[in-house]
PDB file of N, CA and C in Angstrom:
ATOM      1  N   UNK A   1      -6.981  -1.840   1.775  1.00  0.00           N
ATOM      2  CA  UNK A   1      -6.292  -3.090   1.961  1.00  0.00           C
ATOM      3  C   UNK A   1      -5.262  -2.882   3.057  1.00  0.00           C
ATOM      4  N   UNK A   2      -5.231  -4.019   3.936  1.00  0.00           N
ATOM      5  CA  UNK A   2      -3.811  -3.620   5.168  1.00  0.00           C
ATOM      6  C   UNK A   2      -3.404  -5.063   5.214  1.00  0.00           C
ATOM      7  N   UNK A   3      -2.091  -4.638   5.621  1.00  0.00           N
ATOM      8  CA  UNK A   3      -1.514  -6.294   5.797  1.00  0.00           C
ATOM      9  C   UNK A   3       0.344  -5.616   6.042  1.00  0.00           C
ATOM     10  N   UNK A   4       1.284  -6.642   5.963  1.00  0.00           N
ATOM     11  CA  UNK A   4       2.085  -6.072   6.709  1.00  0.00           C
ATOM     12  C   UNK A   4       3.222  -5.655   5.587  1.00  0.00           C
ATOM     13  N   UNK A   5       4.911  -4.777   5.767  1.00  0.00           N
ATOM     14  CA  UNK A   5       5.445  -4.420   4.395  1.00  0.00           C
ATOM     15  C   UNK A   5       5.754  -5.931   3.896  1.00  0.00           C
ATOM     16  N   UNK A   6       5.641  -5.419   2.334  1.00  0.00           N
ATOM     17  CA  UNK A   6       5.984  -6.610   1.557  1.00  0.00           C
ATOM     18  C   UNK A   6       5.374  -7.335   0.938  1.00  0.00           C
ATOM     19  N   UNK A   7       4.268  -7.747   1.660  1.00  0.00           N
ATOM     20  CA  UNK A   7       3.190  -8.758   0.952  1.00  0.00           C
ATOM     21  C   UNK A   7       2.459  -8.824  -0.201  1.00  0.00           C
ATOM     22  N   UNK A   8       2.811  -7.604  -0.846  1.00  0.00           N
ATOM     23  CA  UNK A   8       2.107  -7.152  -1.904  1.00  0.00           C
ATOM     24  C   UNK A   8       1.003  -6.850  -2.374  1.00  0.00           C
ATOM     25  N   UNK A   9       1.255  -5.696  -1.275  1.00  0.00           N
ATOM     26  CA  UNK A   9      -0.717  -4.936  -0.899  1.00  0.00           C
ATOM     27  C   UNK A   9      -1.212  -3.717  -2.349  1.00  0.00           C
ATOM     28  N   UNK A  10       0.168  -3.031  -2.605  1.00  0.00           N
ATOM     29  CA  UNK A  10       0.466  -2.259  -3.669  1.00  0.00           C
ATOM     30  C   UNK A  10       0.070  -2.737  -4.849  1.00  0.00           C
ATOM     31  N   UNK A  11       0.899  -3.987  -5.056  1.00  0.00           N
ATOM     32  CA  UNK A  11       0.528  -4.797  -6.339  1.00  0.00           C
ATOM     33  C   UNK A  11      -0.693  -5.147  -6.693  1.00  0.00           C
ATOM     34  N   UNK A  12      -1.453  -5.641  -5.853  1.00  0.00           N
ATOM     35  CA  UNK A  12      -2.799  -6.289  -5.945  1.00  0.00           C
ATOM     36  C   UNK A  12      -3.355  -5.007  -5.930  1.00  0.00           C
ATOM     37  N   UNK A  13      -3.544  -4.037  -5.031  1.00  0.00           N
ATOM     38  CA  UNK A  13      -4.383  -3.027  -5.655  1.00  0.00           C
ATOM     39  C   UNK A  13      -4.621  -2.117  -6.713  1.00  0.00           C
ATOM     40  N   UNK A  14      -2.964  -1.908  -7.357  1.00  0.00           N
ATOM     41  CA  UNK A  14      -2.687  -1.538  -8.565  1.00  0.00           C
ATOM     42  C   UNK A  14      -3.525  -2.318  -9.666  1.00  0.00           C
ATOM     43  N   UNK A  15      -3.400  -3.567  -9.614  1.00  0.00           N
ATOM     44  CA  UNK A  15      -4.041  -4.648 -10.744  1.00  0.00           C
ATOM     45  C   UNK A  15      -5.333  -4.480 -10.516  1.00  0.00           C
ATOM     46  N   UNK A  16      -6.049  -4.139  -9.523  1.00  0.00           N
ATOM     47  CA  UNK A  16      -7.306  -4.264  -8.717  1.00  0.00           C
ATOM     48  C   UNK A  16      -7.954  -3.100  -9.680  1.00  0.00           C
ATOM     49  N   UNK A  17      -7.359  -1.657  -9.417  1.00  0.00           N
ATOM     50  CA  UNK A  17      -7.776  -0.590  -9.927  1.00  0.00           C
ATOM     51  C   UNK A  17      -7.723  -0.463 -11.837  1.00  0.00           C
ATOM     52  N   UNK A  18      -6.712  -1.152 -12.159  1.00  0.00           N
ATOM     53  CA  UNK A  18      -6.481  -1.302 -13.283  1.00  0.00           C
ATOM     54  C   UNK A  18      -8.055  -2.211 -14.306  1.00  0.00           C
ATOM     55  N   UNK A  19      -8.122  -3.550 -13.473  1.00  0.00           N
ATOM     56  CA  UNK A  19      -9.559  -4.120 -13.787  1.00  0.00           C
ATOM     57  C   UNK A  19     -10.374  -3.572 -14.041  1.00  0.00           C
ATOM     58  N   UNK A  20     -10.776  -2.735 -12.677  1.00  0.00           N
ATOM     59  CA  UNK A  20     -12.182  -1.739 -12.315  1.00  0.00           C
ATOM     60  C   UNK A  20     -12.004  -0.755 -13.738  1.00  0.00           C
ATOM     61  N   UNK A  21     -10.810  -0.241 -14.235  1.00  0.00           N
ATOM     62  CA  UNK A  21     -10.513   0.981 -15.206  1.00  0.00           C
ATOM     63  C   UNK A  21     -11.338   0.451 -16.368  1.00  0.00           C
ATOM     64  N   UNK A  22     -10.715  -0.429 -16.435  1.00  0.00           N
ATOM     65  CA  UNK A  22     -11.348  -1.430 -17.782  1.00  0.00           C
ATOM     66  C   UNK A  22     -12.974  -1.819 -17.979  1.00  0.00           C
ATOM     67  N   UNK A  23     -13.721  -1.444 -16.845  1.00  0.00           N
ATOM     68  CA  UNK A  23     -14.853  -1.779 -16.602  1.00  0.00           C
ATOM     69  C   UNK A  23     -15.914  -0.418 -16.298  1.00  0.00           C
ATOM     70  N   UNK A  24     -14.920   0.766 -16.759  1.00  0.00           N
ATOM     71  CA  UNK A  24     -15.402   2.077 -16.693  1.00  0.00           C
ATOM     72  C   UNK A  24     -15.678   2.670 -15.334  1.00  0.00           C
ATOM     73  N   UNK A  25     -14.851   1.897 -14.624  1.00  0.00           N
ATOM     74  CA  UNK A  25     -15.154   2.658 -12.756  1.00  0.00           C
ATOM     75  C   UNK A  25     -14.481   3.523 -12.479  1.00  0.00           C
ATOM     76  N   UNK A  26     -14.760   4.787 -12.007  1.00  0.00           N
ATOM     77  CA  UNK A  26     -13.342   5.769 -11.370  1.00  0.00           C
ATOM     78  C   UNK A  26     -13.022   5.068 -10.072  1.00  0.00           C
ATOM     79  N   UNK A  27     -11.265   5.730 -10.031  1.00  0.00           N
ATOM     80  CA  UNK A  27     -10.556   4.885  -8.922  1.00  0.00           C
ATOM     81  C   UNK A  27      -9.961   5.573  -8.628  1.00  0.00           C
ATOM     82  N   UNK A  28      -9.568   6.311  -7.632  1.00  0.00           N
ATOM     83  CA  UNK A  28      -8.683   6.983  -7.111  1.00  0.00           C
ATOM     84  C   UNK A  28      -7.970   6.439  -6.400  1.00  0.00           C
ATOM     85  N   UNK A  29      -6.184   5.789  -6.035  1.00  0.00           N
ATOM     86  CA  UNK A  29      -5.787   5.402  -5.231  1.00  0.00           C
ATOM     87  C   UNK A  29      -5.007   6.151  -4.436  1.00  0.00           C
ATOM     88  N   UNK A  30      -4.877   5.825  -3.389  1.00  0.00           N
ATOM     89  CA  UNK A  30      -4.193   6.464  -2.263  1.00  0.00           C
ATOM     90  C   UNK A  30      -3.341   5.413  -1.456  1.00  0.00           C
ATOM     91  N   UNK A  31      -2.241   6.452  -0.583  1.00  0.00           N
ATOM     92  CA  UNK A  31      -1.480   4.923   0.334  1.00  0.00           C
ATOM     93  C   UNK A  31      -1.655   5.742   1.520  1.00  0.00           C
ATOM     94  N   UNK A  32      -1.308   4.915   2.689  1.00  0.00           N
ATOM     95  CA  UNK A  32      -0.802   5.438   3.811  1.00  0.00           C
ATOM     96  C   UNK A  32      -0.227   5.094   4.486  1.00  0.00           C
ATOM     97  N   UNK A  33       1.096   4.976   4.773  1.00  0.00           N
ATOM     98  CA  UNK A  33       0.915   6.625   5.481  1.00  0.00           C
ATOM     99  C   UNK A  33       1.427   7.232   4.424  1.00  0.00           C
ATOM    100  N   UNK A  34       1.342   8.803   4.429  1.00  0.00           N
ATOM    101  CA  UNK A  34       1.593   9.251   3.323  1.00  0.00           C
ATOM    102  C   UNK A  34       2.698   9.441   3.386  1.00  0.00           C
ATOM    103  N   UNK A  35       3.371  10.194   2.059  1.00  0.00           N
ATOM    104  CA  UNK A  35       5.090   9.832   1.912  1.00  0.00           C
ATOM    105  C   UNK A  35       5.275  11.169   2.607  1.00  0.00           C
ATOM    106  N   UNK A  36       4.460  12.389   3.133  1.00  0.00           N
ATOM    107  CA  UNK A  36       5.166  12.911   3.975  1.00  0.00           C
ATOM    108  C   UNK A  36       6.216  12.783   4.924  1.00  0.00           C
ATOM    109  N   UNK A  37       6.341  13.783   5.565  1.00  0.00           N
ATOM    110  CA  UNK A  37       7.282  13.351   6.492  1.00  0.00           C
ATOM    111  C   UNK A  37       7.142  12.927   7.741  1.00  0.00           C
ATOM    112  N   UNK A  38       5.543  13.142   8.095  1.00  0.00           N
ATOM    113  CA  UNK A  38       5.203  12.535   9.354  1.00  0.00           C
ATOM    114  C   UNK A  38       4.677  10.780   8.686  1.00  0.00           C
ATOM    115  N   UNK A  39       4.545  10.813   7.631  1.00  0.00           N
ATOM    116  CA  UNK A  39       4.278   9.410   7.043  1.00  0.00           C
ATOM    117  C   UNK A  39       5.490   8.645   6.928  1.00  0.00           C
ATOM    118  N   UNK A  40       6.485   9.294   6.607  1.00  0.00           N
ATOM    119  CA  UNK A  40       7.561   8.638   6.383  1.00  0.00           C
ATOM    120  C   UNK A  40       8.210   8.163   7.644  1.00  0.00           C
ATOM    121  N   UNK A  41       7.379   9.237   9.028  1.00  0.00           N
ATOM    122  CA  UNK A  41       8.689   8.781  10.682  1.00  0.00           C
ATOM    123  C   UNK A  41       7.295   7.475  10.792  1.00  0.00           C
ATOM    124  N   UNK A  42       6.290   7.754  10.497  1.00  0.00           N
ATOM    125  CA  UNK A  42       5.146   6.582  10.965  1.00  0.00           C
ATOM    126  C   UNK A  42       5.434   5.115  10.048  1.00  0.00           C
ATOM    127  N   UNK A  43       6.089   5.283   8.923  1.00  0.00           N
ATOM    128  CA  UNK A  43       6.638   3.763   8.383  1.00  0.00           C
ATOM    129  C   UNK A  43       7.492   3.150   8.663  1.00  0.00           C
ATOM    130  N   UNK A  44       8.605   4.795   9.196  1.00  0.00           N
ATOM    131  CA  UNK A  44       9.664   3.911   9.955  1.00  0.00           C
ATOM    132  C   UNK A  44       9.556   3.469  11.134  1.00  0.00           C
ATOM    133  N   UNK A  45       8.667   3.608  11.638  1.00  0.00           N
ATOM    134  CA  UNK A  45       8.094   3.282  12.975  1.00  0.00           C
ATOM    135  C   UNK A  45       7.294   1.896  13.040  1.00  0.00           C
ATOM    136  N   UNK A  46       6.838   1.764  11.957  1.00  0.00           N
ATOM    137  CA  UNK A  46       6.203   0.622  11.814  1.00  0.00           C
ATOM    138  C   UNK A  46       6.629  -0.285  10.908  1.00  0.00           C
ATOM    139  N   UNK A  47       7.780  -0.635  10.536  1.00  0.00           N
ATOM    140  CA  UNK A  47       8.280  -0.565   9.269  1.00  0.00           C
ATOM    141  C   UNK A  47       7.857  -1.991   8.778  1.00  0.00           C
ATOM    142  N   UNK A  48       8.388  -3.196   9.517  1.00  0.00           N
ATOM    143  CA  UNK A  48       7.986  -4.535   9.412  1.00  0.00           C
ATOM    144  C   UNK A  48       8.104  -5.255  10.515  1.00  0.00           C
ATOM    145  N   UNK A  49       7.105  -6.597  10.384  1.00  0.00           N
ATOM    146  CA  UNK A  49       7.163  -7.500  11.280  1.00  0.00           C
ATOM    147  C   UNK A  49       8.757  -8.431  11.260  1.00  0.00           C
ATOM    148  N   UNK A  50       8.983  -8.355  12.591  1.00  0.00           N
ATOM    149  CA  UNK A  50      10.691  -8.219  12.747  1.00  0.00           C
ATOM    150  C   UNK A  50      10.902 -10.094  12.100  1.00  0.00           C
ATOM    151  N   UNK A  51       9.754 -11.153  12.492  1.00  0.00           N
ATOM    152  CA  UNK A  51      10.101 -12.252  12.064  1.00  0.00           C
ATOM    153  C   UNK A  51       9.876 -12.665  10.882  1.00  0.00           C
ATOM    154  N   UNK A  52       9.666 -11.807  10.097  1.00  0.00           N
ATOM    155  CA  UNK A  52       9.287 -11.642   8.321  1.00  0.00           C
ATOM    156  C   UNK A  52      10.438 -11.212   7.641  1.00  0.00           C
ATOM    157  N   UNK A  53      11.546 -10.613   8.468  1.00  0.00           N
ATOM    158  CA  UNK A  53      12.073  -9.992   7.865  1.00  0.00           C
ATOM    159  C   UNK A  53      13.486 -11.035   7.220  1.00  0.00           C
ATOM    160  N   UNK A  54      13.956 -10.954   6.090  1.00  0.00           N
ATOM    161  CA  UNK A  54      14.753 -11.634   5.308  1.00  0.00           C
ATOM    162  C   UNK A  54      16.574 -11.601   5.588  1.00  0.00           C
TER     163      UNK A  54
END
């Protein structure tokens, strides 16, 4: 799933995987970038769309 921070890409896939659980599917989730530390300079780098922001 991609889309931009905030929108609630996390959420929906959490609930997403949770369904599939219930329906006997393995799910492995993953994010990216990862919370490393080159993930972490690449989120801050990308962090949000500046006219979204609150």
């Amino acid at each position: 799933m991609d889309g931009l921070s905030g929108v609630g890409k996390t959420t929906t896939i959490t609930h997403l995987a949770q369904l599939l659980k219930t329906d006997n599917v393995s799910v492995h989730l993953t994010a990216e970038p990862s919370r490393g530390p080159i993930g972490q300079l690449a989120y801050e780098l990308t962090d949000t769309e500046p006219a979204l922001v609150r």
